[in-house]
C-alpha atoms as a PDB file:
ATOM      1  CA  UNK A   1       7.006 -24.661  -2.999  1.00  0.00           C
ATOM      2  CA  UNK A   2       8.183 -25.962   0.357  1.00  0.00           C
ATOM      3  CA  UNK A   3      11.326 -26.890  -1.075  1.00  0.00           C
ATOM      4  CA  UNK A   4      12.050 -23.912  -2.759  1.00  0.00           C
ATOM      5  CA  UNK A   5      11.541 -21.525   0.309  1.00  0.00           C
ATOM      6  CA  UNK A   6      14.209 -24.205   1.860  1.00  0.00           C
ATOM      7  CA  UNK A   7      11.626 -26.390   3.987  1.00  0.00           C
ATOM      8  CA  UNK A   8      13.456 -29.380   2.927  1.00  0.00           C
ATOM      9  CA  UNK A   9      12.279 -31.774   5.676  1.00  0.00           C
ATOM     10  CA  UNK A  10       8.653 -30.402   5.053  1.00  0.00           C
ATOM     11  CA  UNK A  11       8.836 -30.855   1.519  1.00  0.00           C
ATOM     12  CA  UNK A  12      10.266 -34.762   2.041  1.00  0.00           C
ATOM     13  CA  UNK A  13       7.260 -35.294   4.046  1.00  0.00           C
ATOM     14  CA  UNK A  14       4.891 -34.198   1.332  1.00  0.00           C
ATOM     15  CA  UNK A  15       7.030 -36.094  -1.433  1.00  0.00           C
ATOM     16  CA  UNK A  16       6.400 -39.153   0.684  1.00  0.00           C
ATOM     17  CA  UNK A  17       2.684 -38.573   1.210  1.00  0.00           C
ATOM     18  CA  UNK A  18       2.572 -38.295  -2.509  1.00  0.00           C
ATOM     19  CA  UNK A  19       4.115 -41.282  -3.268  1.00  0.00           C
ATOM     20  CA  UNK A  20       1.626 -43.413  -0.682  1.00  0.00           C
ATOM     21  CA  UNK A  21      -1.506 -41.891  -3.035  1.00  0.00           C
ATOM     22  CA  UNK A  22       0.320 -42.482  -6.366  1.00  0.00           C
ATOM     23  CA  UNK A  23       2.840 -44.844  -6.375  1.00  0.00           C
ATOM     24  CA  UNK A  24       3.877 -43.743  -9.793  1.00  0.00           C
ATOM     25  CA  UNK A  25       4.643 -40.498  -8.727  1.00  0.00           C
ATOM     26  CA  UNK A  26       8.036 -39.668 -10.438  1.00  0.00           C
ATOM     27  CA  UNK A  27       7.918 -35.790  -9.786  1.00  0.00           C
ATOM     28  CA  UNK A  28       8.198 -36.984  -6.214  1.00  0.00           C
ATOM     29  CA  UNK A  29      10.703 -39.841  -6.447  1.00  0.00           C
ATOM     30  CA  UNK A  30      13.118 -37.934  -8.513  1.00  0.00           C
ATOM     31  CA  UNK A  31      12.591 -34.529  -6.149  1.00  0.00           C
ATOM     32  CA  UNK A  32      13.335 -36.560  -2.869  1.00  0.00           C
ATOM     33  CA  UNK A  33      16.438 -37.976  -4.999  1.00  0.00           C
ATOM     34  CA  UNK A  34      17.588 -34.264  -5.160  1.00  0.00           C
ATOM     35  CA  UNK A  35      17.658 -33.346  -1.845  1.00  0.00           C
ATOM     36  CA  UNK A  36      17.851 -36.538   1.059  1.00  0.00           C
ATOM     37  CA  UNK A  37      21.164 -37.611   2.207  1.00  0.00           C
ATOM     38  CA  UNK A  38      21.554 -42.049   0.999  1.00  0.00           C
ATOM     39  CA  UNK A  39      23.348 -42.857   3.867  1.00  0.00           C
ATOM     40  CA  UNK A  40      20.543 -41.003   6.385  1.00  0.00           C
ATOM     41  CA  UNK A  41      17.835 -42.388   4.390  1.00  0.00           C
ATOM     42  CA  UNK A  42      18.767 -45.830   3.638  1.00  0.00           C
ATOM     43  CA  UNK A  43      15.482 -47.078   3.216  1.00  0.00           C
ATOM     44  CA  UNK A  44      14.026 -44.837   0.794  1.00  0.00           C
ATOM     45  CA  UNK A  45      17.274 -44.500  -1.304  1.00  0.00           C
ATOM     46  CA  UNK A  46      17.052 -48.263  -1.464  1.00  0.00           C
ATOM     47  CA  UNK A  47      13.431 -48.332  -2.618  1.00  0.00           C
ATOM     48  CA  UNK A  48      14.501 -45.256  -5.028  1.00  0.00           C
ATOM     49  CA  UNK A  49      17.436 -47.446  -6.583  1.00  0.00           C
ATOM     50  CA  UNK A  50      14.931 -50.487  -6.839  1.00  0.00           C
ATOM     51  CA  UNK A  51      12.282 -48.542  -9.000  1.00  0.00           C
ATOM     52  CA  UNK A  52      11.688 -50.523 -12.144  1.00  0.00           C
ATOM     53  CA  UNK A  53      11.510 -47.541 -14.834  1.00  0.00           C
ATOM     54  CA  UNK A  54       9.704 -49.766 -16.680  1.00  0.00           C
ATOM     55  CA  UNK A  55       6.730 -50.546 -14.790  1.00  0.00           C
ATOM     56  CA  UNK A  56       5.746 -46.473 -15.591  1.00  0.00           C
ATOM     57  CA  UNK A  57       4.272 -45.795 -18.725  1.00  0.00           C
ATOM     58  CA  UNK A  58       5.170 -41.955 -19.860  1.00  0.00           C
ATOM     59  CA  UNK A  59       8.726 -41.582 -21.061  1.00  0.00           C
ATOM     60  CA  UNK A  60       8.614 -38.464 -19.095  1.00  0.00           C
ATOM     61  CA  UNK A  61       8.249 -40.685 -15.920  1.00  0.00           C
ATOM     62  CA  UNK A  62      11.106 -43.316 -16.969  1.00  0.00           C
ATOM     63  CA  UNK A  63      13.238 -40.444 -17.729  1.00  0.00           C
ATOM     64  CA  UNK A  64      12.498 -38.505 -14.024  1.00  0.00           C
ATOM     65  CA  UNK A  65      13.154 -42.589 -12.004  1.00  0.00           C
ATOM     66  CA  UNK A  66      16.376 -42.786 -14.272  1.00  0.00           C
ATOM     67  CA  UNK A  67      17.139 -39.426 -12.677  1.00  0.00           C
ATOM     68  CA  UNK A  68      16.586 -40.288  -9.517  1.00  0.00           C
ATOM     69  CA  UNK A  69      18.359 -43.121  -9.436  1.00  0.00           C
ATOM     70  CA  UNK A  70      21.273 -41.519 -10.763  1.00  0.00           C
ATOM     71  CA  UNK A  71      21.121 -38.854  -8.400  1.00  0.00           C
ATOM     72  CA  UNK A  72      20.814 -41.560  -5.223  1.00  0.00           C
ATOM     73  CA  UNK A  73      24.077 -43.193  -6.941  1.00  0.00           C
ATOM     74  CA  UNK A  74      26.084 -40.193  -7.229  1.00  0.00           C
ATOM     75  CA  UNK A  75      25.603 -39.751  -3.674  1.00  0.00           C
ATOM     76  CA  UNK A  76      26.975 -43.048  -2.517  1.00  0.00           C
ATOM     77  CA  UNK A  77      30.136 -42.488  -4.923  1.00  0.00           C
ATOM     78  CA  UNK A  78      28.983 -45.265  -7.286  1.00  0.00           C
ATOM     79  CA  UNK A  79      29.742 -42.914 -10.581  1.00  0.00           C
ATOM     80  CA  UNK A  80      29.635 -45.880 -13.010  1.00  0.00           C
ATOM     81  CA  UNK A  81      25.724 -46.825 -11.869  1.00  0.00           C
ATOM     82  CA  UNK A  82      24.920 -43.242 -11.995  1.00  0.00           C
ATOM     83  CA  UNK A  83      26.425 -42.225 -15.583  1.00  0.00           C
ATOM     84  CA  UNK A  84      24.585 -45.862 -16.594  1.00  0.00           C
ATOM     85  CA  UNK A  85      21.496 -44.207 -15.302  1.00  0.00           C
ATOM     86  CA  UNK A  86      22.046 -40.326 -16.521  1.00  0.00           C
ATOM     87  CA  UNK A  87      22.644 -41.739 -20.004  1.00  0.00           C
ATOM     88  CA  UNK A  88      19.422 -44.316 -19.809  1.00  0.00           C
ATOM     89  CA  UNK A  89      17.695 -40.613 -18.410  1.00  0.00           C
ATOM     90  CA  UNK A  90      18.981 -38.619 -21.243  1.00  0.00           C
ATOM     91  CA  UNK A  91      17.827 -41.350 -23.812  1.00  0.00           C
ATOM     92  CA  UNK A  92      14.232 -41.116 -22.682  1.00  0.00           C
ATOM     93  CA  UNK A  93      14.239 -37.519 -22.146  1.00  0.00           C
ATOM     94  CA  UNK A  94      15.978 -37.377 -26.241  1.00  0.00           C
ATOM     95  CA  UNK A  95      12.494 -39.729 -27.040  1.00  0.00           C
ATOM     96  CA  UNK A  96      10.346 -37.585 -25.470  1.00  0.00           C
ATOM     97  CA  UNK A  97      11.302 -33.693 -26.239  1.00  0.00           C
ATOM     98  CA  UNK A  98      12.079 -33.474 -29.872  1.00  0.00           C
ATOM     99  CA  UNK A  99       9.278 -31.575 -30.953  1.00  0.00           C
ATOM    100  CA  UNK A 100      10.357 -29.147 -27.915  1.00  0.00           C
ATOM    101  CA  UNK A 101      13.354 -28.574 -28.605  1.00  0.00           C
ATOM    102  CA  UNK A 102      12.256 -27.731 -32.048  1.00  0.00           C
ATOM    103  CA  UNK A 103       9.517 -25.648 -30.323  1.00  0.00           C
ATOM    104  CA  UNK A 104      11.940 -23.700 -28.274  1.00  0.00           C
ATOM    105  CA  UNK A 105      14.904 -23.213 -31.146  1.00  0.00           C
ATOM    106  CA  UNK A 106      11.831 -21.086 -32.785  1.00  0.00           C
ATOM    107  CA  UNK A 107      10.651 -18.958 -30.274  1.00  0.00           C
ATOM    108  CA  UNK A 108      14.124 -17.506 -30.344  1.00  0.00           C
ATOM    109  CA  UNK A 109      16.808 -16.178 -28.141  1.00  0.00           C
ATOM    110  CA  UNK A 110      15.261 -12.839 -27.844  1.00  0.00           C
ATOM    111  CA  UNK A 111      11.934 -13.510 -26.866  1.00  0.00           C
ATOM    112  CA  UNK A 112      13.702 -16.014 -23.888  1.00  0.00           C
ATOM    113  CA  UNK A 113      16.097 -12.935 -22.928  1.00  0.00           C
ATOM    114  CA  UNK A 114      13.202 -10.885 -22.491  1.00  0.00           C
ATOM    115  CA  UNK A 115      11.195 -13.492 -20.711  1.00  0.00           C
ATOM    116  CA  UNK A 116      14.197 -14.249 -18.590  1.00  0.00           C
ATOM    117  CA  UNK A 117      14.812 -10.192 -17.764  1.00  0.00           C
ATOM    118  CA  UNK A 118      11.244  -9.305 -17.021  1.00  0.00           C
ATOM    119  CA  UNK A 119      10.756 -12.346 -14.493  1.00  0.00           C
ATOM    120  CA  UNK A 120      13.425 -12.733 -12.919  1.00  0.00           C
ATOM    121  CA  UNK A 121      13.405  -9.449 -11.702  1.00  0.00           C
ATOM    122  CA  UNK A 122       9.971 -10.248 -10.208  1.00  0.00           C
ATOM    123  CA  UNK A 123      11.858 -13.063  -8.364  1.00  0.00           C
ATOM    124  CA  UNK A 124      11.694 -11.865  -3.970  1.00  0.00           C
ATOM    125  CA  UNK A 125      14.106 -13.732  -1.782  1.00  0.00           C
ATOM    126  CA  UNK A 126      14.592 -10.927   0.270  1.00  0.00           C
ATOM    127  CA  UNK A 127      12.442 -12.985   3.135  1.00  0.00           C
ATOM    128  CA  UNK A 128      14.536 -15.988   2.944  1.00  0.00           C
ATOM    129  CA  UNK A 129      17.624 -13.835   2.477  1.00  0.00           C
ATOM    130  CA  UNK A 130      17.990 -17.105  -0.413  1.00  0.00           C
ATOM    131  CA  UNK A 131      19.056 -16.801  -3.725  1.00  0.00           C
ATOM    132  CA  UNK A 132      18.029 -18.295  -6.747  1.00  0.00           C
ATOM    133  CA  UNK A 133      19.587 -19.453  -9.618  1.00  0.00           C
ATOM    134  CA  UNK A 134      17.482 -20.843 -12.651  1.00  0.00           C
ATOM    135  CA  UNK A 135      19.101 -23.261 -14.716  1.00  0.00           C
ATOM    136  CA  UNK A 136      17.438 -23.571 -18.286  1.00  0.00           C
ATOM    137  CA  UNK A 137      18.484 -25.852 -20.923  1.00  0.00           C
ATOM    138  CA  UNK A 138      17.741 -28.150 -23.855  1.00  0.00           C
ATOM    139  CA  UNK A 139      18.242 -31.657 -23.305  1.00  0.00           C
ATOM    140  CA  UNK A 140      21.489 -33.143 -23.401  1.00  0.00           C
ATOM    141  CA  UNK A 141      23.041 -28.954 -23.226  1.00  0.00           C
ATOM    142  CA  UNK A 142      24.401 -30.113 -19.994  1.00  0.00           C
ATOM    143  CA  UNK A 143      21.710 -28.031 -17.490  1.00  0.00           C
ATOM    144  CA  UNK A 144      21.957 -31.613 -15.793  1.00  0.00           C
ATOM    145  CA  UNK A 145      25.586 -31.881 -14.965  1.00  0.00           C
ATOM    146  CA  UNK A 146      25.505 -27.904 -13.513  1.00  0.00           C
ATOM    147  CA  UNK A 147      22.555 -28.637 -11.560  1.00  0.00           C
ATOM    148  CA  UNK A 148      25.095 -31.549 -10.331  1.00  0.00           C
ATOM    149  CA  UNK A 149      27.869 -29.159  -9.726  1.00  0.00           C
ATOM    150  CA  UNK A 150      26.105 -27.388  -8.095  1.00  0.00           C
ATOM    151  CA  UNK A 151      23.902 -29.615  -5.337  1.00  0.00           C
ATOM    152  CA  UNK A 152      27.423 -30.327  -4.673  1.00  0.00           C
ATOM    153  CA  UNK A 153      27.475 -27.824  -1.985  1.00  0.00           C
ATOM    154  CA  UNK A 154      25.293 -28.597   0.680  1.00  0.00           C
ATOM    155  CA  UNK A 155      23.503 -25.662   1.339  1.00  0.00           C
ATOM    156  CA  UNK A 156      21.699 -26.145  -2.233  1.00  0.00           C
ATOM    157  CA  UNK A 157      18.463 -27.339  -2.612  1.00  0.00           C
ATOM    158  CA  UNK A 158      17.268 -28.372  -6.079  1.00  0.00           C
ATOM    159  CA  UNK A 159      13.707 -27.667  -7.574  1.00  0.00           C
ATOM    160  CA  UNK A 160      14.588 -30.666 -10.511  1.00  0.00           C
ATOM    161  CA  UNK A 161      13.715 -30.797 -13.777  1.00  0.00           C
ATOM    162  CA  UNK A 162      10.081 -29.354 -13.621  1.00  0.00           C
ATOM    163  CA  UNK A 163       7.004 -28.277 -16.042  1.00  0.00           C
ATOM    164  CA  UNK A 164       7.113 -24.912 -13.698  1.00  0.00           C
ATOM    165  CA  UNK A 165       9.329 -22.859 -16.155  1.00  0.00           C
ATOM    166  CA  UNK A 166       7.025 -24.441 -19.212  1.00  0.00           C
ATOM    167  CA  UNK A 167       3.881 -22.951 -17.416  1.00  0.00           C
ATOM    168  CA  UNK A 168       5.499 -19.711 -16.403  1.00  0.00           C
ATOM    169  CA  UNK A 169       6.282 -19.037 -19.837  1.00  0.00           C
ATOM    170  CA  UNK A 170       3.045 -20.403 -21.131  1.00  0.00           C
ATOM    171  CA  UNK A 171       1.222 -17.883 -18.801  1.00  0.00           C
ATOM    172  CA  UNK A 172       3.698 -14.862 -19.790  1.00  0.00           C
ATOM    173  CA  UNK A 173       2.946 -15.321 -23.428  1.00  0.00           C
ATOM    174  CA  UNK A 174      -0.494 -15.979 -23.387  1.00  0.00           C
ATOM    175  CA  UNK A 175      -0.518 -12.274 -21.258  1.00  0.00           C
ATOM    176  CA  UNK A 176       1.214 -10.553 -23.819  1.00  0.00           C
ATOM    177  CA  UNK A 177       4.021  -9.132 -21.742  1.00  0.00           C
END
């Protein structure tokens, strides 16, 4: 939440905390990867790029610390390491979401246009005077490389790859709207 209203500093704090209770804390790992500058925070992009993906157990996890380390070596320019790393991501991600993908193709475009009208017209940035843009995708559609595009710009703050869309949608079928 923090680092969607912009509090990116408090929201690296809290990432941080996270990881000192549960080490294995990918969410956190790959969300700090989104948002710190490498060459300000040498020692956690360091500890980021030395994450052994194997030493978690969910694919979702290996796939989020493949992320992240891509993300840390995009930043320092090293674009072989980080394609090495977006592919290894992809592969696990590819493992882990066929039946979703299958899932989604289902519900249909019409029920996600409808979804996508009726909520994000609920979305209020009129405090932050922010904007948002929602990038939604299935895996391998390229959602990651636009998401890359656009963190680009420095005034862009990424949520990553997150379950929050999944329960959002959850919640606004099981309402019936």
């Amino acid at each position: 939440i923090l680092q969607v209203m912009g509090q990116i500093k408090e929201a690296e704090i809290w990432f941080q905390k996270s990881i000192e209770i549960n080490p294995k804390c990918s969410y956190a790992y790959h969300s700090l990867s989104l948002n710190i500058d490498p060459k300000n925070n040498a020692l956690l992009s360091k500890k980021i790029i030395e994450l052994n993906e194997d030493e978690f157990n969910n694919i979702n996890d290996k796939s989020l610390i493949c992320f992240a380390k891509a993300n840390i070596f995009e930043k320092y320019d090293d674009f072989d390491s980080s394609q090495k790393y977006y592919i290894l991501a992809n592969s696990y991600s590819d493992r882990g979401n066929t039946g979703e993908i299958n899932n989604f193709k289902n519900k249909g475009v019409n029920e996600l246009d409808h979804f996508t009208k009726t909520f994000v017209s609920t979305v209020n940035t009129s405090k932050t005077g922010n904007q948002c843009i929602f990038i939604v995708g299935l895996p391998r559609c390229g959602s990651t490389l636009v998401e890359s595009i656009l963190l680009r710009n420095h005034d862009s703050i990424s949520i990553g790859e997150s379950g929050l869309f999944n329960n959002i949608l959850a919640k606004f079928y099981s309402e019936g709207t």
